[in-house]
C-alpha atoms as a PDB file:
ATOM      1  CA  UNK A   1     -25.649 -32.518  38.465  1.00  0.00           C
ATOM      2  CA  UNK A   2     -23.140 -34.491  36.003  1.00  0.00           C
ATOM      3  CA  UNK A   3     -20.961 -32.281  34.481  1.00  0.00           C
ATOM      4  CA  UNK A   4     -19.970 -32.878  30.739  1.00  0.00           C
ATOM      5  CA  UNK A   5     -16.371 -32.914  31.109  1.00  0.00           C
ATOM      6  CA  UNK A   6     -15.984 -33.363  26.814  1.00  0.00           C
ATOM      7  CA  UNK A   7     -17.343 -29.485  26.690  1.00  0.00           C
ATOM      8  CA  UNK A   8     -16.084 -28.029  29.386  1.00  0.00           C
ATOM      9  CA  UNK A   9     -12.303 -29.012  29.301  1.00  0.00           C
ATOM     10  CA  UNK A  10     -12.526 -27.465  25.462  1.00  0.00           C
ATOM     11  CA  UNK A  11     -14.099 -24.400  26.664  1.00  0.00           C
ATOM     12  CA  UNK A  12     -11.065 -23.623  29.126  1.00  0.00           C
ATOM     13  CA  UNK A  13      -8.209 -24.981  27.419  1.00  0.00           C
ATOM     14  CA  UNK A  14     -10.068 -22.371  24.679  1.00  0.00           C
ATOM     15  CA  UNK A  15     -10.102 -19.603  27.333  1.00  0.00           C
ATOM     16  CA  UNK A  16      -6.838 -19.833  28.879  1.00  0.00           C
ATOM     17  CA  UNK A  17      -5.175 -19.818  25.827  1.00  0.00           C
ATOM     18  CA  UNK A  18      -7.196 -16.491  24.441  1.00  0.00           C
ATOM     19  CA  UNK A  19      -6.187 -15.072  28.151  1.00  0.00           C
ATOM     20  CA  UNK A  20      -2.581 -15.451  27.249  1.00  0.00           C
ATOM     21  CA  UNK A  21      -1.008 -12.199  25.807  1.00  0.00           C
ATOM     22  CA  UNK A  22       0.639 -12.200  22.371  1.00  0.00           C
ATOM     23  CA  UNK A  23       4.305 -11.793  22.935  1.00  0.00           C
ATOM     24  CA  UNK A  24       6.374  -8.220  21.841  1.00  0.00           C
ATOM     25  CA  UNK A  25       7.837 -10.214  18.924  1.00  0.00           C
ATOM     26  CA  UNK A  26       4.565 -11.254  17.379  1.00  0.00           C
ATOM     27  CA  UNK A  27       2.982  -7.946  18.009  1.00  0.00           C
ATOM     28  CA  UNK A  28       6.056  -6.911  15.744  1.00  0.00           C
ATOM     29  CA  UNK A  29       5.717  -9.503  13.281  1.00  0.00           C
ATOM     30  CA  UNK A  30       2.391  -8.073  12.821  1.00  0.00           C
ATOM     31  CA  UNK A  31       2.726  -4.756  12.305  1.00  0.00           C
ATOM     32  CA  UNK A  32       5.510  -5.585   9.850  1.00  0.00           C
ATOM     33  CA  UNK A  33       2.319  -7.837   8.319  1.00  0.00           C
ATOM     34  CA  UNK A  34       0.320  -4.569   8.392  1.00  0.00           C
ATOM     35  CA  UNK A  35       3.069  -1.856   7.425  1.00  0.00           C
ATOM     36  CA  UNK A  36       1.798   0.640   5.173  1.00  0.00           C
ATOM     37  CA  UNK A  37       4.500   0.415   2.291  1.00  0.00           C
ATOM     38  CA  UNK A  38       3.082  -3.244   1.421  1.00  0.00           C
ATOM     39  CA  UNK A  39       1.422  -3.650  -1.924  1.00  0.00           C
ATOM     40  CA  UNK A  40      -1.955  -4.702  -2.192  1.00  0.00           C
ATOM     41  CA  UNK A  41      -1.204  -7.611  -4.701  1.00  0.00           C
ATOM     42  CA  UNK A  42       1.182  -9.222  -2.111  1.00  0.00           C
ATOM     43  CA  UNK A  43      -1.111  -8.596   0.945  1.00  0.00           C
ATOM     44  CA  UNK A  44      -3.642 -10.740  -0.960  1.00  0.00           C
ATOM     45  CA  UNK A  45      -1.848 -13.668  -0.198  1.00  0.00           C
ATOM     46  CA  UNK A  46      -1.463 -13.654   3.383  1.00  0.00           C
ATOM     47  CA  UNK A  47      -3.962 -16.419   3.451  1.00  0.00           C
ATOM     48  CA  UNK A  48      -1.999 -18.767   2.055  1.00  0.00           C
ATOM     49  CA  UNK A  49       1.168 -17.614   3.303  1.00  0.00           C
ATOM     50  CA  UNK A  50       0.687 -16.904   6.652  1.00  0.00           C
ATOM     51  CA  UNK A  51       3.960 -14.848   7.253  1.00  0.00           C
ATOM     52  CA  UNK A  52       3.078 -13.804  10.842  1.00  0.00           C
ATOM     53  CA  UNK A  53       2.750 -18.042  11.950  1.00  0.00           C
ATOM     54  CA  UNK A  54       6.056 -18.484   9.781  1.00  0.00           C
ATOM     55  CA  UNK A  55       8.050 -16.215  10.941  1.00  0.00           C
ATOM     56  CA  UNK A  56       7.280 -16.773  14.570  1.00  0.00           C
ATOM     57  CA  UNK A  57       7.720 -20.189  13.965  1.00  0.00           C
ATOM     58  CA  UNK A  58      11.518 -19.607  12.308  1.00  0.00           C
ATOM     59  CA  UNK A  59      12.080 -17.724  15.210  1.00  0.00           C
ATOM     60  CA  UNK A  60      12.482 -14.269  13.837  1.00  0.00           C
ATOM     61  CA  UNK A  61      12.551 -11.578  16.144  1.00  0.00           C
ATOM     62  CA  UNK A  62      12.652  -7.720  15.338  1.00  0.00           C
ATOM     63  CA  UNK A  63      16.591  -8.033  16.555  1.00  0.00           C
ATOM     64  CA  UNK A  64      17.543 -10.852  14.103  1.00  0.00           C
ATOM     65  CA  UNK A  65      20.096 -10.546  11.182  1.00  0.00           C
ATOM     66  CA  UNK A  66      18.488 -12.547   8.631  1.00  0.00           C
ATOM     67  CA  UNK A  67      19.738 -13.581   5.045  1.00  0.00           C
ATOM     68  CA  UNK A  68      16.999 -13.918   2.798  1.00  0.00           C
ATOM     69  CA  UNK A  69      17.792 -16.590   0.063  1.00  0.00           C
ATOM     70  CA  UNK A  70      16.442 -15.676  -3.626  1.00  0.00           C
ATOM     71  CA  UNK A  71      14.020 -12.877  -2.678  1.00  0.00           C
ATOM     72  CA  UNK A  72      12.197 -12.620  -6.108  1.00  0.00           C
ATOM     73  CA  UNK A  73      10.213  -9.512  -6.355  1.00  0.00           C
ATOM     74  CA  UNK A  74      10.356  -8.617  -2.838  1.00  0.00           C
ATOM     75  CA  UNK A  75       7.142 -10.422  -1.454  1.00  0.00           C
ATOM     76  CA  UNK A  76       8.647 -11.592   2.274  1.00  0.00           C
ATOM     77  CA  UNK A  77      11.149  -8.490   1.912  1.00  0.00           C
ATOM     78  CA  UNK A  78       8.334  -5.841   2.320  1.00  0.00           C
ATOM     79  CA  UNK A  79       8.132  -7.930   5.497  1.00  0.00           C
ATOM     80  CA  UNK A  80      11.272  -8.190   6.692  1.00  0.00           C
ATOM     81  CA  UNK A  81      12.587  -4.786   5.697  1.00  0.00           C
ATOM     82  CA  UNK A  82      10.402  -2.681   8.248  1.00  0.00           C
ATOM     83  CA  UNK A  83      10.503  -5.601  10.962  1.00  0.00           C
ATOM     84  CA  UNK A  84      14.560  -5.524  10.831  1.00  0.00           C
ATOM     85  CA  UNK A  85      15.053  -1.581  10.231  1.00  0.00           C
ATOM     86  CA  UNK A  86      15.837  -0.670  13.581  1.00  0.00           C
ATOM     87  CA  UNK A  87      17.153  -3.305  15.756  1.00  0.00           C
ATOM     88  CA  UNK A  88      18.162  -6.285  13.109  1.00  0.00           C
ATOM     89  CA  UNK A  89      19.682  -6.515   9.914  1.00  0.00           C
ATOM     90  CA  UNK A  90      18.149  -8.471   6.636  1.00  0.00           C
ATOM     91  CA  UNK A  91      20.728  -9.905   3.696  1.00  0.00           C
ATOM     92  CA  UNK A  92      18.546 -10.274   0.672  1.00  0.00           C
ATOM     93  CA  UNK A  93      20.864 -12.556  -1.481  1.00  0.00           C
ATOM     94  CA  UNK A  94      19.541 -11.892  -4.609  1.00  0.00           C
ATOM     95  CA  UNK A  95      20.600 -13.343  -8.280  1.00  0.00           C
ATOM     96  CA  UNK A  96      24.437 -12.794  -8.809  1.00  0.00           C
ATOM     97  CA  UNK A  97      24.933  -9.389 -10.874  1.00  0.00           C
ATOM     98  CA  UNK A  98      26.777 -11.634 -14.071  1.00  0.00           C
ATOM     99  CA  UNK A  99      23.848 -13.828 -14.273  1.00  0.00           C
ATOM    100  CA  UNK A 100      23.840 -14.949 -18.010  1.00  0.00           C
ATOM    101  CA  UNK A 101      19.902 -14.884 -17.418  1.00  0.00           C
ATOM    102  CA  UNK A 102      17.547 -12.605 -18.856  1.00  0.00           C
ATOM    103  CA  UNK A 103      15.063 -13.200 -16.115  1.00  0.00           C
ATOM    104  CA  UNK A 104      17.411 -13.377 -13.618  1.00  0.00           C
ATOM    105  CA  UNK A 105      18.688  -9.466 -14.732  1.00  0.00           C
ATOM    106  CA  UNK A 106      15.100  -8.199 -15.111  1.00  0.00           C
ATOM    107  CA  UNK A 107      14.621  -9.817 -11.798  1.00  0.00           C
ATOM    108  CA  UNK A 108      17.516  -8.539  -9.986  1.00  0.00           C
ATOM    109  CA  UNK A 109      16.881  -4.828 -11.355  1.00  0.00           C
ATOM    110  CA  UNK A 110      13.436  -4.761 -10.481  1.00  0.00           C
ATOM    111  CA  UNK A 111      14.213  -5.369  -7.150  1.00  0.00           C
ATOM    112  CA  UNK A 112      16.635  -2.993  -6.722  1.00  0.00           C
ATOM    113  CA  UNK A 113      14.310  -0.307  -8.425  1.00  0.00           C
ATOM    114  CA  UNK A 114      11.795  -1.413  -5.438  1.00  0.00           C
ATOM    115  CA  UNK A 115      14.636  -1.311  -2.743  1.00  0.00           C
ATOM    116  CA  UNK A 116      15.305   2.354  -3.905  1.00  0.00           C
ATOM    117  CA  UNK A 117      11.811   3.614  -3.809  1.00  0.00           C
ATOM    118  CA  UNK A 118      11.208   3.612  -0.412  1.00  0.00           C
ATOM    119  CA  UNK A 119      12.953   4.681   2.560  1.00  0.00           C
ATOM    120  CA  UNK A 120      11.753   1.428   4.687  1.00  0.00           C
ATOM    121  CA  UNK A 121      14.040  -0.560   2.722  1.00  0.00           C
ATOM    122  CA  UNK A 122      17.350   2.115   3.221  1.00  0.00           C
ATOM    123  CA  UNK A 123      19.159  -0.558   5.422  1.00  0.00           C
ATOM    124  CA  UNK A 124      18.765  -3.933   3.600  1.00  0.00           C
ATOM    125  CA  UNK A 125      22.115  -5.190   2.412  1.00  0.00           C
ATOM    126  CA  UNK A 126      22.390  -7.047  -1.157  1.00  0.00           C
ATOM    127  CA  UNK A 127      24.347  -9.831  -1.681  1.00  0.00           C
ATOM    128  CA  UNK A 128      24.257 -12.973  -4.024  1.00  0.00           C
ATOM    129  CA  UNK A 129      23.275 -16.374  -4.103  1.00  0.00           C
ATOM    130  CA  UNK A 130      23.290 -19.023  -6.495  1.00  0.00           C
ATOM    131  CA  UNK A 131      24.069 -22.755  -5.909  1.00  0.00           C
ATOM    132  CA  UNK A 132      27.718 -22.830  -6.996  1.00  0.00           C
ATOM    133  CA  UNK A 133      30.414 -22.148  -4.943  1.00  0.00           C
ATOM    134  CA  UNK A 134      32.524 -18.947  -4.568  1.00  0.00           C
ATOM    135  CA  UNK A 135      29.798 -17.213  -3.441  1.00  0.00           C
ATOM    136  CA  UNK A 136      29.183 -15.203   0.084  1.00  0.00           C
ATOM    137  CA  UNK A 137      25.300 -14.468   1.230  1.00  0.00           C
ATOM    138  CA  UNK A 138      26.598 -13.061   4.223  1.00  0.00           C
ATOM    139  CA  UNK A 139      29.386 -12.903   6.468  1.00  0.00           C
ATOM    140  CA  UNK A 140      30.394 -16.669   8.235  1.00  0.00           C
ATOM    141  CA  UNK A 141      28.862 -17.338  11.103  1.00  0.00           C
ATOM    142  CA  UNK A 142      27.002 -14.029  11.323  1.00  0.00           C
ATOM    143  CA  UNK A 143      22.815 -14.915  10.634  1.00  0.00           C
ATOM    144  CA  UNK A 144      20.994 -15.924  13.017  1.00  0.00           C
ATOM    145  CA  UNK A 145      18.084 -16.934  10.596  1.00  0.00           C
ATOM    146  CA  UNK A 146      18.377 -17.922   6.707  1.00  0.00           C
ATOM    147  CA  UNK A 147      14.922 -17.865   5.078  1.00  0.00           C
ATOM    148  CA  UNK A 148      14.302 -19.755   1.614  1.00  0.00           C
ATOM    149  CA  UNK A 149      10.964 -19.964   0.131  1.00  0.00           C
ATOM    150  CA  UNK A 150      10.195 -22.231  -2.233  1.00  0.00           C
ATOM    151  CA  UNK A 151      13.114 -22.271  -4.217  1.00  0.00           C
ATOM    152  CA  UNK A 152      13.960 -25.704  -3.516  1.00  0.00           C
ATOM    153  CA  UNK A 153      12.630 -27.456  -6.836  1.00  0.00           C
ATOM    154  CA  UNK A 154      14.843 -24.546  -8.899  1.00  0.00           C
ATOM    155  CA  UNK A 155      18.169 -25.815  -7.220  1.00  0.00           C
ATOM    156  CA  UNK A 156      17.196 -28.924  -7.660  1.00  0.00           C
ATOM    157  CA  UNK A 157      16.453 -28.645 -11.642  1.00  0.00           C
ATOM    158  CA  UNK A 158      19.928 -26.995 -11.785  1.00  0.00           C
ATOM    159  CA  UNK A 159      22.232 -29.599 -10.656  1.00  0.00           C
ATOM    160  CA  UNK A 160      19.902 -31.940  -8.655  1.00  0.00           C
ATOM    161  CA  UNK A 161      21.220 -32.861  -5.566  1.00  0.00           C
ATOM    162  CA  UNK A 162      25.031 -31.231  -5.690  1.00  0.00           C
ATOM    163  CA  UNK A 163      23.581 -27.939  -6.355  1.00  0.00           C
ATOM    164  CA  UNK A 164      21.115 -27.989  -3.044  1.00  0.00           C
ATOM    165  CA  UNK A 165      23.907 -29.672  -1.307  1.00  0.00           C
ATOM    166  CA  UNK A 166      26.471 -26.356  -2.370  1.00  0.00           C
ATOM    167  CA  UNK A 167      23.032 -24.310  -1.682  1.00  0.00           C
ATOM    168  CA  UNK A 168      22.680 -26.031   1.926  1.00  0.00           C
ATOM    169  CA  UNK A 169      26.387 -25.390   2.624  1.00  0.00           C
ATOM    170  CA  UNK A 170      26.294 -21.710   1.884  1.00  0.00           C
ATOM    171  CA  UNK A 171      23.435 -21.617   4.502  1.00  0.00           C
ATOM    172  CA  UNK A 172      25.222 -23.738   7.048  1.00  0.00           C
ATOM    173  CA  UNK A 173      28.407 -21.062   6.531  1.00  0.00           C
ATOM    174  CA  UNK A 174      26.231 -18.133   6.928  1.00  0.00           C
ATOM    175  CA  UNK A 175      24.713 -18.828  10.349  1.00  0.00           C
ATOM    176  CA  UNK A 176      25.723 -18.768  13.746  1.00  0.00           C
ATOM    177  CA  UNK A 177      25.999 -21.976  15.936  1.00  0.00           C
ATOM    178  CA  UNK A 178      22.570 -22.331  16.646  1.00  0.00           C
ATOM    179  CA  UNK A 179      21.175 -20.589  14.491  1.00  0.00           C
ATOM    180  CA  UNK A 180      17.547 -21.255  12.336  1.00  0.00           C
ATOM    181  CA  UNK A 181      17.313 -22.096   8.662  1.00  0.00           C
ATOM    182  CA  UNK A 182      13.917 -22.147   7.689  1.00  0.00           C
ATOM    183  CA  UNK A 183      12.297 -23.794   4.611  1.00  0.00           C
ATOM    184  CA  UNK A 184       9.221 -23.263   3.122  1.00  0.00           C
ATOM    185  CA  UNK A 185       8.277 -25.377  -0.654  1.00  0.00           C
ATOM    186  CA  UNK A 186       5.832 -26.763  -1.977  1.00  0.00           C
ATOM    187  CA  UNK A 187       5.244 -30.373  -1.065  1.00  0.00           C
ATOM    188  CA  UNK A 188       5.551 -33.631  -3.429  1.00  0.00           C
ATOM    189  CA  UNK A 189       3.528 -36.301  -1.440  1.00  0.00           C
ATOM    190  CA  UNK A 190       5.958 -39.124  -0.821  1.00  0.00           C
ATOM    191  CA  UNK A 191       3.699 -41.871  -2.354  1.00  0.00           C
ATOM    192  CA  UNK A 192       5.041 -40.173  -5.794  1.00  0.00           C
ATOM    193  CA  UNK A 193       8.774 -40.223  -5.431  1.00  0.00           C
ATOM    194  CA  UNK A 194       9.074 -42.781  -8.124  1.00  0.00           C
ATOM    195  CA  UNK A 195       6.751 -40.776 -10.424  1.00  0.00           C
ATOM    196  CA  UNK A 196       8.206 -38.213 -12.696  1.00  0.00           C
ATOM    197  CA  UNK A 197       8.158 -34.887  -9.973  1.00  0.00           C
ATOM    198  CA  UNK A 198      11.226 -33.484 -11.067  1.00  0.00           C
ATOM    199  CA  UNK A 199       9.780 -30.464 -13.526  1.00  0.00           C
ATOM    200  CA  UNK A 200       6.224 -30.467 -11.506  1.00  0.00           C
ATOM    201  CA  UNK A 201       7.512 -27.619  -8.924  1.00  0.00           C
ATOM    202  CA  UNK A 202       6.636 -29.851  -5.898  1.00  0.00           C
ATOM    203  CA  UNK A 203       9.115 -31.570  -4.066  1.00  0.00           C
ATOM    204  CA  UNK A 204       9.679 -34.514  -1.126  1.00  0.00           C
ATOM    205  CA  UNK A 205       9.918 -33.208   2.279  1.00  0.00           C
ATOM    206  CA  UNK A 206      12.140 -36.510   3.413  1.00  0.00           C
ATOM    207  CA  UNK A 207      14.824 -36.020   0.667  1.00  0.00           C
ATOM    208  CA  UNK A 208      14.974 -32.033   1.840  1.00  0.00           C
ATOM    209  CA  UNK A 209      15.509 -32.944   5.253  1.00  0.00           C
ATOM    210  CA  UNK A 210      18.029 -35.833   4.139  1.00  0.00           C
ATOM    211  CA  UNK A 211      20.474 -33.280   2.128  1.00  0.00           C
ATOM    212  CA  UNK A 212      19.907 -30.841   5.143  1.00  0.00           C
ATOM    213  CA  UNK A 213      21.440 -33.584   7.568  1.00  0.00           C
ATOM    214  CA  UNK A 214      23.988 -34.351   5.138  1.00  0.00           C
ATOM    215  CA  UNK A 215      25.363 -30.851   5.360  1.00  0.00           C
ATOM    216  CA  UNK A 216      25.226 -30.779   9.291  1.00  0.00           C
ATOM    217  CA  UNK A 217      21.909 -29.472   9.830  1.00  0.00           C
ATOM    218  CA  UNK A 218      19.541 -30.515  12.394  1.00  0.00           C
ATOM    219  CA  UNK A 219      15.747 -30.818  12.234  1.00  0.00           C
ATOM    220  CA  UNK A 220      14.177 -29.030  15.052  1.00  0.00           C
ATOM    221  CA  UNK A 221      10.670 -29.098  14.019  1.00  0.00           C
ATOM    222  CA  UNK A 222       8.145 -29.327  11.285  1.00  0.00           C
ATOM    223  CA  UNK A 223       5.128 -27.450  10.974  1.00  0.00           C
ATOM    224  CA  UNK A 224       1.458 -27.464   8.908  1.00  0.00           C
ATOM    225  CA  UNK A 225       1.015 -23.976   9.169  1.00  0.00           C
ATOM    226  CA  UNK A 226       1.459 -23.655   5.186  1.00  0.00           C
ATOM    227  CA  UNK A 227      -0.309 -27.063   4.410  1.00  0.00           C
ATOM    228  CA  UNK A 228      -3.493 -27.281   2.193  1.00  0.00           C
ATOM    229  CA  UNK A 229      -5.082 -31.119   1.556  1.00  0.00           C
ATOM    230  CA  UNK A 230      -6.969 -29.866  -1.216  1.00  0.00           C
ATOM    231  CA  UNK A 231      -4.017 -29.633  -3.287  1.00  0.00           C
ATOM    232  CA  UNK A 232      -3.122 -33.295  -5.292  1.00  0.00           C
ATOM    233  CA  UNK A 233      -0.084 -32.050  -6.602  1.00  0.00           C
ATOM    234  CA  UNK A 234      -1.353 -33.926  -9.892  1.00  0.00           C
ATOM    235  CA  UNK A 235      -2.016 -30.924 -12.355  1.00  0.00           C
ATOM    236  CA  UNK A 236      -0.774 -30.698 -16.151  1.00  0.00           C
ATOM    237  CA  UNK A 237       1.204 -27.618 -15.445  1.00  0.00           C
ATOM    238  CA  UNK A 238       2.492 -28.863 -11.959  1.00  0.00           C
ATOM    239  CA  UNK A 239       2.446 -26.661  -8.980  1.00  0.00           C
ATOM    240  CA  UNK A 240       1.774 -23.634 -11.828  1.00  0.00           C
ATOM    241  CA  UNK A 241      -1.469 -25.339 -12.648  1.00  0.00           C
ATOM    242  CA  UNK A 242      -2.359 -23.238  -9.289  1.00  0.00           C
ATOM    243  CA  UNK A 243      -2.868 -19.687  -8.567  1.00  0.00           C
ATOM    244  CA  UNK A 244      -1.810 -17.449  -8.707  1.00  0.00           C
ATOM    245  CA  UNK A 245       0.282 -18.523 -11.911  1.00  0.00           C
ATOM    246  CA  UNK A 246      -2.829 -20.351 -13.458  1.00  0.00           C
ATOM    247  CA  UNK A 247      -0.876 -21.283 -15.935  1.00  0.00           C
ATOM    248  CA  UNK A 248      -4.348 -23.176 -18.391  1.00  0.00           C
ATOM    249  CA  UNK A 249      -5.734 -19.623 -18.002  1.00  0.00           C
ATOM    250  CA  UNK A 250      -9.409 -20.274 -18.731  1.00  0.00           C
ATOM    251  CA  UNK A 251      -9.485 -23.772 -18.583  1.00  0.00           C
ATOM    252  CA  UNK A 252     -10.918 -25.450 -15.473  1.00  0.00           C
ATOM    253  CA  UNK A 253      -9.924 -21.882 -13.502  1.00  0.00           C
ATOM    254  CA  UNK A 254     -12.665 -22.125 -11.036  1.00  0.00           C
ATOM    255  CA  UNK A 255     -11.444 -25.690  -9.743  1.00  0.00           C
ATOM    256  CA  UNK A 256      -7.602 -24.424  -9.174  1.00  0.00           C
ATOM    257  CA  UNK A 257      -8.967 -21.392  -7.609  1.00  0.00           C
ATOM    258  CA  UNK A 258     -11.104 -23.571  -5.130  1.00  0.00           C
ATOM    259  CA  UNK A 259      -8.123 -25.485  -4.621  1.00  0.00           C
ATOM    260  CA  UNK A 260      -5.895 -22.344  -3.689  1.00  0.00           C
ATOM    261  CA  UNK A 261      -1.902 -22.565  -3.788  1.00  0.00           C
ATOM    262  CA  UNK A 262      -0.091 -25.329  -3.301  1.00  0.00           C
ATOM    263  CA  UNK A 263       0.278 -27.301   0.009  1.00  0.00           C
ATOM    264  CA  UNK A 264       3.778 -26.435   1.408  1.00  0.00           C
ATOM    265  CA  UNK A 265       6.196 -28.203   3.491  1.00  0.00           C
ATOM    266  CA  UNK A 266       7.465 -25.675   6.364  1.00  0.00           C
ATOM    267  CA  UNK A 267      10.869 -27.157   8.096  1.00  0.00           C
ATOM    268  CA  UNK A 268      13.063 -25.843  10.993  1.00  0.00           C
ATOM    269  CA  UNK A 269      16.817 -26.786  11.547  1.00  0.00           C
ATOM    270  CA  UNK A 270      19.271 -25.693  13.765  1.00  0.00           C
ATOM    271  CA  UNK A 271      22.883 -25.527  12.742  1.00  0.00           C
ATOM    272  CA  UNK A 272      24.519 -26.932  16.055  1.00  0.00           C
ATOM    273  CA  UNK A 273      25.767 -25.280  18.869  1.00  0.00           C
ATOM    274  CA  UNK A 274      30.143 -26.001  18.274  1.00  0.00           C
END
């Protein structure tokens, strides 16, 4: 009997690796994924977020203190909150109170209307970030994972590359030796860095990495968990073309919808051990 080695090898590999037990931390991660106090508009895009593969992947246990950079409305924070509560401790470092912004304000108050409404989110400590400096997102050398999701093009529109460098400083300061920053943003394909990208949302993976490494980092690892080759990063309204800003509305809807959000860069580095 000849044995077809090109199925059965598959098959086993496939096998063993079901047969392996998810670990305690992952098991946490997702009933953090699953906790009740989630909203139903944010749990709809767990698809194309994947916050269980992330968050494994930036190493974030239940017993991490983690500094979440520019939280927004709260989307990875009703995460994060319940995951941290008992054993870690999450920094959301929100917009600074004296923003000059209106949306930063409305932002910033919504949020804390959200962290007051619910008990889960009783031990989450906010601070402030913006890329200038003077600013403290946490205590020096305290984090053992900084999280920022695609915030990337913003910092970059502000001051272009000082402001990330300032932004990528603050991280570096923030974290232990060897601790994790972890980037997620949407991802400018590099056969277009001499096209005009700079207002499209999207932005190159190599120069991220680049102004990391100038500011000490390290890259550990990168990751497609977050990719998506439908998206051509090509759209009138840039990376807001998508959903779920749909920013044409009506117009060609179906096609951006079939496309899904945007195809994201996900990056590990390590600040090194001193």
């Amino acid at each position: 009997m000849t044995l077809n080695l090109q199925r059965i090898v598959p098959a086993v590999l496939s096998a063993l690796l079901l047969s392996i037990p998810a670990s305690a931390s992952d098991n946490a991660l997702q009933a953090a994924v699953d906790h009740p106090s989630r909203t139903d508009v944010n749990t709809a895009r767990d698809r194309f977020r994947n916050p269980v593969e992330t968050l494994s992947f930036f190493e974030v246990t239940p017993s991490s203190h983690v500094v979440e950079i520019a939280p927004g409305a709260g989307w990875y924070t009703e995460i994060l909150a319940p995951l941290l509560r008992e054993d870690g401790l999450l920094y959301a470092a929100h917009f600074p109170a004296n923003s000059s912004s209106d949306y930063a304000q409305r932002t910033l108050r919504a949020f804390k209307e959200k962290m007051a409404a619910n008990e889960v989110y009783s031990k989450v400590k906010l601070t402030e970030f913006a890329p200038v400096e003077g600013i403290e997102i946490a205590p020096a050398n305290s984090a053992d994972v900084v999280l920022t999701f695609r915030n990337l093009h913003n910092w970059y529109n502000q001051g272009q590359e000082a402001a990330m460098l300032i932004a990528f400083r603050h991280f570096y300061t923030a974290l232990k030796p060897g601790g994790i920053l972890g980037v997620v943003e949407h991802r400018l394909p590099e056969d277009r860095l001499q096209s005009d990208w700079q207002n499209s949302g999207y932005f190159p993976q190599s120069l991220a990495i680049e102004l990391a490494e100038q500011v000490g980092f390290e890259l550990v690892a990168t990751s497609e968990i977050n990719s998506n080759p439908r998206d051509t990063a090509d759209y009138p309204r840039g990376v807001w073309t998508l959903p779920p800003s749909l920013r044409l509305g009506e117009q060609d809807r179906d096609r951006y919808l079939a496309i899904g959000e945007s195809d994201r860069m996900t990056l590990k580095f390590r600040k090194p051990q001193q």
